[in-house]
N, C-alpha and C. Protein backbone atom coordinates (compact mmCIF):
# COMPACT_ATOMS: atom_id res chain seq x y z
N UNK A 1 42.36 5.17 27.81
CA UNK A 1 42.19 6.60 28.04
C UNK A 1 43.41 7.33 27.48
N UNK A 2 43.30 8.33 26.93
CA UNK A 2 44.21 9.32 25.90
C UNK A 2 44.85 9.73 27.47
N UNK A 3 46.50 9.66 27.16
CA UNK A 3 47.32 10.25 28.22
C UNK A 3 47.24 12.10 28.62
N UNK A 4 46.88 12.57 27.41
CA UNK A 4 46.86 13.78 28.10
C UNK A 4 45.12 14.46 27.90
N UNK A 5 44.82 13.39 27.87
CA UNK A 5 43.03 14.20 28.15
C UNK A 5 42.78 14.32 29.75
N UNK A 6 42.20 15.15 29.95
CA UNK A 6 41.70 16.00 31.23
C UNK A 6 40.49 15.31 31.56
N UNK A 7 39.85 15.50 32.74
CA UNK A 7 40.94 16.46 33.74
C UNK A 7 41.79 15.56 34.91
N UNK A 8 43.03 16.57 35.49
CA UNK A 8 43.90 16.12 36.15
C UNK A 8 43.65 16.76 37.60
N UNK A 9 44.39 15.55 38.37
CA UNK A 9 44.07 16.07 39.88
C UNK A 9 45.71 15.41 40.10
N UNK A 10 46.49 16.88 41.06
CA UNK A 10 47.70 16.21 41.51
C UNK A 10 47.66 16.40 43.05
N UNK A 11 49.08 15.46 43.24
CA UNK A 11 48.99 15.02 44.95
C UNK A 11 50.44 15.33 45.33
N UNK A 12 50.60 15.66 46.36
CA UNK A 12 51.70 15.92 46.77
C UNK A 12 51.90 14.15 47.66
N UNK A 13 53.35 14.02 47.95
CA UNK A 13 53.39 12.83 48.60
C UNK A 13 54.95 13.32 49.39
N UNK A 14 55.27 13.94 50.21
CA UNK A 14 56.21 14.28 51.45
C UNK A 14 56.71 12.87 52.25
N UNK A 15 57.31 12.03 52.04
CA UNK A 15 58.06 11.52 52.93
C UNK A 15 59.22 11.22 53.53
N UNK A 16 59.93 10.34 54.04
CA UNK A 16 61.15 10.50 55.09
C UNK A 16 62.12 10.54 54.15
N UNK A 17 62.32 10.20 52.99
CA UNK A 17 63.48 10.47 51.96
C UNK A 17 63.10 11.09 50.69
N UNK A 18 61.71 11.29 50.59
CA UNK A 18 61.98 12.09 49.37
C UNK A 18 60.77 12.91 49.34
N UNK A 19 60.53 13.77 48.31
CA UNK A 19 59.18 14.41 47.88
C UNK A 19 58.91 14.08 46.85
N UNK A 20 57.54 14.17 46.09
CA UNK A 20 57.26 14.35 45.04
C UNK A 20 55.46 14.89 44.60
N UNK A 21 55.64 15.36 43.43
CA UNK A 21 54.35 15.74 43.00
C UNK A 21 53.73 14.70 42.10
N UNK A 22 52.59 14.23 41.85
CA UNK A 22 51.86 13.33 41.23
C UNK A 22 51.07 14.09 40.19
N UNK A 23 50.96 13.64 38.80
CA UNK A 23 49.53 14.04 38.38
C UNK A 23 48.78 13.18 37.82
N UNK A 24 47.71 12.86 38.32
CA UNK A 24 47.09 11.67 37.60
C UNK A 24 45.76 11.77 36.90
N UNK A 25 45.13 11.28 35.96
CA UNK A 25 44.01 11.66 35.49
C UNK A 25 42.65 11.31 36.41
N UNK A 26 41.52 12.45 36.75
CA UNK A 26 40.98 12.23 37.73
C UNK A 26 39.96 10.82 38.00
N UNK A 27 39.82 10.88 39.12
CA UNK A 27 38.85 9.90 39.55
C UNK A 27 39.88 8.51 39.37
N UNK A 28 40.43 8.32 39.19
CA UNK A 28 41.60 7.28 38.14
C UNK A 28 42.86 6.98 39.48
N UNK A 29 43.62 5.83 39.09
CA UNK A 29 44.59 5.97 39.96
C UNK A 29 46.03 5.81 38.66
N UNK A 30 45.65 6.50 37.54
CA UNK A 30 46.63 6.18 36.80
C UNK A 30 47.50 7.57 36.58
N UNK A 31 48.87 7.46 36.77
CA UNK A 31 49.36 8.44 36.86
C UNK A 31 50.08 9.13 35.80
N UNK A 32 49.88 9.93 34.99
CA UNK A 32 50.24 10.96 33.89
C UNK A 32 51.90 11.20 33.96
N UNK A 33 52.22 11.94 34.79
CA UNK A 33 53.65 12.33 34.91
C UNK A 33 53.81 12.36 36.54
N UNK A 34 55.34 12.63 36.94
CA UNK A 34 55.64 13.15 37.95
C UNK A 34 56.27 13.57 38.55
N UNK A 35 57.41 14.12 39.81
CA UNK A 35 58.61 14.77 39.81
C UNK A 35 58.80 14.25 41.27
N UNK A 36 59.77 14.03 41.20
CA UNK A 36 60.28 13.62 42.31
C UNK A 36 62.18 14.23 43.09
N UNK A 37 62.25 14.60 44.11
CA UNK A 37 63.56 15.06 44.72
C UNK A 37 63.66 14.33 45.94
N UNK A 38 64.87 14.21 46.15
CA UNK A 38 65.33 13.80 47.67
C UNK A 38 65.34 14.80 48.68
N UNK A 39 64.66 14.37 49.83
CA UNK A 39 64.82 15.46 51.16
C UNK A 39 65.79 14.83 52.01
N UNK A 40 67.07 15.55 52.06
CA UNK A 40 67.98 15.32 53.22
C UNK A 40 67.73 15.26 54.52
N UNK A 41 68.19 14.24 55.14
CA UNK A 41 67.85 13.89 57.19
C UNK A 41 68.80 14.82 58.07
N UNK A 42 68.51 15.26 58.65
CA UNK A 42 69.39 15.76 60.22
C UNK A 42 69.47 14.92 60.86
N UNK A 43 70.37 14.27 61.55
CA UNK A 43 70.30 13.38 62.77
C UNK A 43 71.21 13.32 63.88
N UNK A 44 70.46 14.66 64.52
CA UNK A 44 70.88 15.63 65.91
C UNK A 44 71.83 14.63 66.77
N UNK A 45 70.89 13.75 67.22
CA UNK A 45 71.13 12.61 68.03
C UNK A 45 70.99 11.21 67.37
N UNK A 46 71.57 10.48 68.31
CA UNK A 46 70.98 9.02 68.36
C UNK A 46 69.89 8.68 68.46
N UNK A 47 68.64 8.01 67.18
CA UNK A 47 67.63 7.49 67.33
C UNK A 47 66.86 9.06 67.10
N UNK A 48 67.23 10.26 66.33
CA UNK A 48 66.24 11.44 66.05
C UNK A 48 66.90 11.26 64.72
N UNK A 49 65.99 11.62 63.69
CA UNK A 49 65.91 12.11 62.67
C UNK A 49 64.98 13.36 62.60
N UNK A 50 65.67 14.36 61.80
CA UNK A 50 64.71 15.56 61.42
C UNK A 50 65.00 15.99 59.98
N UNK A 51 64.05 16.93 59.39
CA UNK A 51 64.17 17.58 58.17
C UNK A 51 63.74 19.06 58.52
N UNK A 52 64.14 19.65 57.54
CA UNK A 52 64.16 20.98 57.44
C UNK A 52 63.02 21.66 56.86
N UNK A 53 61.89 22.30 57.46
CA UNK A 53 60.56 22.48 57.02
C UNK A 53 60.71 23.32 55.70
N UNK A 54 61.58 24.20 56.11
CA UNK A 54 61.74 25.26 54.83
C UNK A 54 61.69 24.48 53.53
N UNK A 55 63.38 23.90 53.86
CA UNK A 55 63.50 22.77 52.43
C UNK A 55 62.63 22.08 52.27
N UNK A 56 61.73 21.32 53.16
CA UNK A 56 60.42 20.35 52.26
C UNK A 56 59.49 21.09 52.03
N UNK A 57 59.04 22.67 52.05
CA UNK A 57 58.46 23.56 51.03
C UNK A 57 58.87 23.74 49.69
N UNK A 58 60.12 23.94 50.18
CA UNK A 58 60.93 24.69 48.54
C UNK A 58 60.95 23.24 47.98
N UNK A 59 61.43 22.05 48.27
CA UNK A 59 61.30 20.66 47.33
C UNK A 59 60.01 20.22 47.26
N UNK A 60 59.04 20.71 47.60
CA UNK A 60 57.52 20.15 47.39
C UNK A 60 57.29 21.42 45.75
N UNK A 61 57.56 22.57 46.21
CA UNK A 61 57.15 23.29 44.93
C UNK A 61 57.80 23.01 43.92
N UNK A 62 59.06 22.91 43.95
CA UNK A 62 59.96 22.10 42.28
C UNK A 62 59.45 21.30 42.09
N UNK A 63 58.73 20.24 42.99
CA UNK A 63 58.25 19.08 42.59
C UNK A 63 57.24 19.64 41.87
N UNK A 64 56.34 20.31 42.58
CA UNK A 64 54.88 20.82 41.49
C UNK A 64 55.60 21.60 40.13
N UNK A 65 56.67 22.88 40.45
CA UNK A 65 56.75 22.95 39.09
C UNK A 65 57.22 22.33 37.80
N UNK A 66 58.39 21.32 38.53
CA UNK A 66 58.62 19.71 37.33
C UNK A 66 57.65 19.34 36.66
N UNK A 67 56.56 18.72 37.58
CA UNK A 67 55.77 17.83 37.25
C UNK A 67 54.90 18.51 35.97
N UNK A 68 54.61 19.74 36.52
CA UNK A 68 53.97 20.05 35.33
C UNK A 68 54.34 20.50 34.61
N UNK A 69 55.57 20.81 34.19
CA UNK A 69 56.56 20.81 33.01
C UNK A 69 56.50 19.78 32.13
N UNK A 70 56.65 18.90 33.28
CA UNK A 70 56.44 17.57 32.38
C UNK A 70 55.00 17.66 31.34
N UNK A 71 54.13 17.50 32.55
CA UNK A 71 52.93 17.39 31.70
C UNK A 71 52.39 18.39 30.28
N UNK A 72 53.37 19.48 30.49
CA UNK A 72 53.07 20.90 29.33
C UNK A 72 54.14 20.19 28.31
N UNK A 73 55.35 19.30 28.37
CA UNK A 73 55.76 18.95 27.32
C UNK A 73 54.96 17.82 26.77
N UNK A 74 54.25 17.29 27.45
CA UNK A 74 53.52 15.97 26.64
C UNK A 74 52.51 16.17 25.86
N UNK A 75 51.88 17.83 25.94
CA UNK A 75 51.33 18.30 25.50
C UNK A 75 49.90 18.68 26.16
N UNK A 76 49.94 18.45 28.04
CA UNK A 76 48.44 18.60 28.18
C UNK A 76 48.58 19.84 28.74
N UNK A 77 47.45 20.56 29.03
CA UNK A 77 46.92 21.64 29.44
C UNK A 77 47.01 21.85 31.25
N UNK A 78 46.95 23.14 31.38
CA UNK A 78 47.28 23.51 32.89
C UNK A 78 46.51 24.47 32.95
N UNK A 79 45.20 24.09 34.00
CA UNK A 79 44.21 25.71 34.26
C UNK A 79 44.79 26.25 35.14
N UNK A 80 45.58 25.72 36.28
CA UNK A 80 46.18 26.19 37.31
C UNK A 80 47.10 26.32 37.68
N UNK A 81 48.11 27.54 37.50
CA UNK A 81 49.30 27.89 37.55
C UNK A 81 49.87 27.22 38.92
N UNK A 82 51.22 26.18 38.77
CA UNK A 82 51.88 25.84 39.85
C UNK A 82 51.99 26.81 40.83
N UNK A 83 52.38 28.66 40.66
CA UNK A 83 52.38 28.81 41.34
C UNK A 83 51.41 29.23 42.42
N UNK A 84 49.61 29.58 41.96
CA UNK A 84 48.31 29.56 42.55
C UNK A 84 48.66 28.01 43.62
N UNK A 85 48.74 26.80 42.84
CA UNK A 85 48.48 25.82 43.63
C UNK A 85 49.52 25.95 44.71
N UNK A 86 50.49 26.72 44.77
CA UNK A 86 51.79 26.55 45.89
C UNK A 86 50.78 27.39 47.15
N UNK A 87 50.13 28.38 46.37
CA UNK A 87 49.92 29.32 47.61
C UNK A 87 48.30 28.62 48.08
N UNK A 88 48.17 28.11 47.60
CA UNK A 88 46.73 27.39 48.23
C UNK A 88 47.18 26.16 48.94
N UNK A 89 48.65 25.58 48.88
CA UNK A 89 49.10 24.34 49.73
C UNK A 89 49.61 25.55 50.83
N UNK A 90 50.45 26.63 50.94
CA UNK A 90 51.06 27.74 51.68
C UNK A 90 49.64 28.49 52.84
N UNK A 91 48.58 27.85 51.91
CA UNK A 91 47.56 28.68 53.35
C UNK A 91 46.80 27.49 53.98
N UNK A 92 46.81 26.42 53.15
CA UNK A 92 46.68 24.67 54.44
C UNK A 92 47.63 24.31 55.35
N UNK A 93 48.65 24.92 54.73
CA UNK A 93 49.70 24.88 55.91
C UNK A 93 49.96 25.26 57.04
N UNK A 94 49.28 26.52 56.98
CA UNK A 94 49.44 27.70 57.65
C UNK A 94 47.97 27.43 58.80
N UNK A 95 47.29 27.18 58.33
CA UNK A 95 45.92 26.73 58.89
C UNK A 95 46.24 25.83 59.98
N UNK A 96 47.14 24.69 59.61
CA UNK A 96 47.19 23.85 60.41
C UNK A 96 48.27 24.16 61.21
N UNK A 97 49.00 24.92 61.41
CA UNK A 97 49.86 25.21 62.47
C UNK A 97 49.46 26.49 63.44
N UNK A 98 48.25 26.94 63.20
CA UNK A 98 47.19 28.28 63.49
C UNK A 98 46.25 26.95 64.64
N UNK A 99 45.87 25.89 64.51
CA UNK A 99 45.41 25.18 65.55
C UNK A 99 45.86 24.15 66.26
């Protein structure tokens, strides 16, 4: 399969040390490009770890806008502006802390 033929489906992946955005070609588990940052720990106490919600917003969206940086230098196409997809992850978010 041609690396930058379409279409692409990306994933966010949030965990205890890092973030990153995925893009992989769909239906597929093969992955195109991707971006990845470290999320720093708080650790209030003994035996708590926390992170900072704000910061794993703002490092989830660099991750989306890296990633597809990446993918616009390799030469593939983007119907959906990173920043549309931020605000459509910004109202699942929001959803789920609404119940």
């Amino acid at each position: 399969m041609d690396k930058l033929s379409g279409p692409f489906v990306g994933a966010i992946d949030e965990g205890t040390t890092s973030a990153r955005f995925m893009i992989f070609h769909a239906g597929t588990d093969d992955i195109v490009c991707f971006h990845q940052i470290e999320v720093p720990s708080i650790f209030a106490k003994e035996g708590w770890c926390e992170q900072d919600p704000v910061l794993i917003a703002s490092t989830v969206n660099e991750c989306i806008e890296g990633a597809c940086q990446k993918l616009q230098a390799l030469g593939g196409k983007i119907k959906v502006s990173a920043s549309q997809f931020q605000v459509q992850q910004i109202r699942i978010i929001d959803e789920c802390y609404k119940n």
